[in-house]
Protein backbone atom coordinates (compact mmCIF):
# COMPACT_ATOMS: atom_id res chain seq x y z
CA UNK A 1 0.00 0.00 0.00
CA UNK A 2 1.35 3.26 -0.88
CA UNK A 3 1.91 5.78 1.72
CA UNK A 4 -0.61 8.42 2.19
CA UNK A 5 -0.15 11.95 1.94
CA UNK A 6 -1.36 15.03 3.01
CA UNK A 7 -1.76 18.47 1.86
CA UNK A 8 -0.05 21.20 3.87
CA UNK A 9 -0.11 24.53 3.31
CA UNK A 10 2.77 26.91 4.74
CA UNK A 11 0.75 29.89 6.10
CA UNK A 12 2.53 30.29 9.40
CA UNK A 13 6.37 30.21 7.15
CA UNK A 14 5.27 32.33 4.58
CA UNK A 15 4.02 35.28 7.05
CA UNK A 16 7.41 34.60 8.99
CA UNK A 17 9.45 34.86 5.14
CA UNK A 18 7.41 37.64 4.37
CA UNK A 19 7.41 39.55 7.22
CA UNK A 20 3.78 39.91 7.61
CA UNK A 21 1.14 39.41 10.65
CA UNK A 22 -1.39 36.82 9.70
CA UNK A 23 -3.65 39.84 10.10
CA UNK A 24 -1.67 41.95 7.49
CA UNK A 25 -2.37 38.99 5.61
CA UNK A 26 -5.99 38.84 6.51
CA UNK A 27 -6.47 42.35 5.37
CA UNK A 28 -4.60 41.95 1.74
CA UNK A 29 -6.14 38.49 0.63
CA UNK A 30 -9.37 39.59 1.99
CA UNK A 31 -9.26 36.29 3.74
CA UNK A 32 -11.13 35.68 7.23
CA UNK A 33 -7.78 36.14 10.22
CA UNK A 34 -9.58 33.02 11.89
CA UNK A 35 -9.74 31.10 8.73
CA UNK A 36 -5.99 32.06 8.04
CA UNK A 37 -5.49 31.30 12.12
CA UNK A 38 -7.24 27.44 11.38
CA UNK A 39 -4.95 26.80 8.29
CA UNK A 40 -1.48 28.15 10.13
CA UNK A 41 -2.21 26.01 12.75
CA UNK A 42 -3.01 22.95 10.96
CA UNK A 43 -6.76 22.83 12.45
CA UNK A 44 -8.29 23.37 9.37
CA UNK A 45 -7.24 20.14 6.90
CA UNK A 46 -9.07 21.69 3.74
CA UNK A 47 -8.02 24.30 2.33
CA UNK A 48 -10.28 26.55 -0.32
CA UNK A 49 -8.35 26.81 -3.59
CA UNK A 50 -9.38 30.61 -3.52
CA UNK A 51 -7.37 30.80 -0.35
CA UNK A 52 -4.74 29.65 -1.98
CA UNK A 53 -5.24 31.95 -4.97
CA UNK A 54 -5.81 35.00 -2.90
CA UNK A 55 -2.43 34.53 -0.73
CA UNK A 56 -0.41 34.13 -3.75
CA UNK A 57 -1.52 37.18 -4.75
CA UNK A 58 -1.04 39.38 -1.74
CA UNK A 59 2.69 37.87 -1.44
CA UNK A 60 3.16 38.30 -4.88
CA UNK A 61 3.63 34.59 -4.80
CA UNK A 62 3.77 32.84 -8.67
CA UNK A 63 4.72 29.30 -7.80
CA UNK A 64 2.13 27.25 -5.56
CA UNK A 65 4.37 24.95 -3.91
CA UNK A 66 5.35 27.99 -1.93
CA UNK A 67 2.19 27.93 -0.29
CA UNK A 68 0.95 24.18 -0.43
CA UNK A 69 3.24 20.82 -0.33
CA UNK A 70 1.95 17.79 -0.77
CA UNK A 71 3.92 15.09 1.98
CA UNK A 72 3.83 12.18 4.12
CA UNK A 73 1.23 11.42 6.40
């Protein structure tokens, strides 16, 4: 059986690489802080592809697997 993986998606690094407060973030993707709070912390295991869309664009972010990874379980 092949090992299973898991989709992860780097909030809490890229507001640490980008020097931004999840709520700086918040405010520029137009994305809910607790929402953004959920997926930093790993409490939230689905993520909304417009999330994903919206954070790429407030970084200025053109490659995905800055923001999600796909690993191990």
């Amino acid at each position: 059986m092949p090992n299973e993986k898991q989709l992860v998606i780097h909030v809490r690094d890229l507001t640490q690489k980008h020097n931004i407060s999840l709520r700086e973030l918040s405010r520029q993707s137009g994305i809910d802080i607790a929402r953004l709070s959920e997926l930093a912390s790993g409490k939230r295991k689905r993520v909304n592809i417009d999330y994903v869309v919206r954070i790429a664009e407030a970084l200025n972010i053109s490659d995905i697997r800055e923001i999600l990874t796909l690993e191990d379980k």
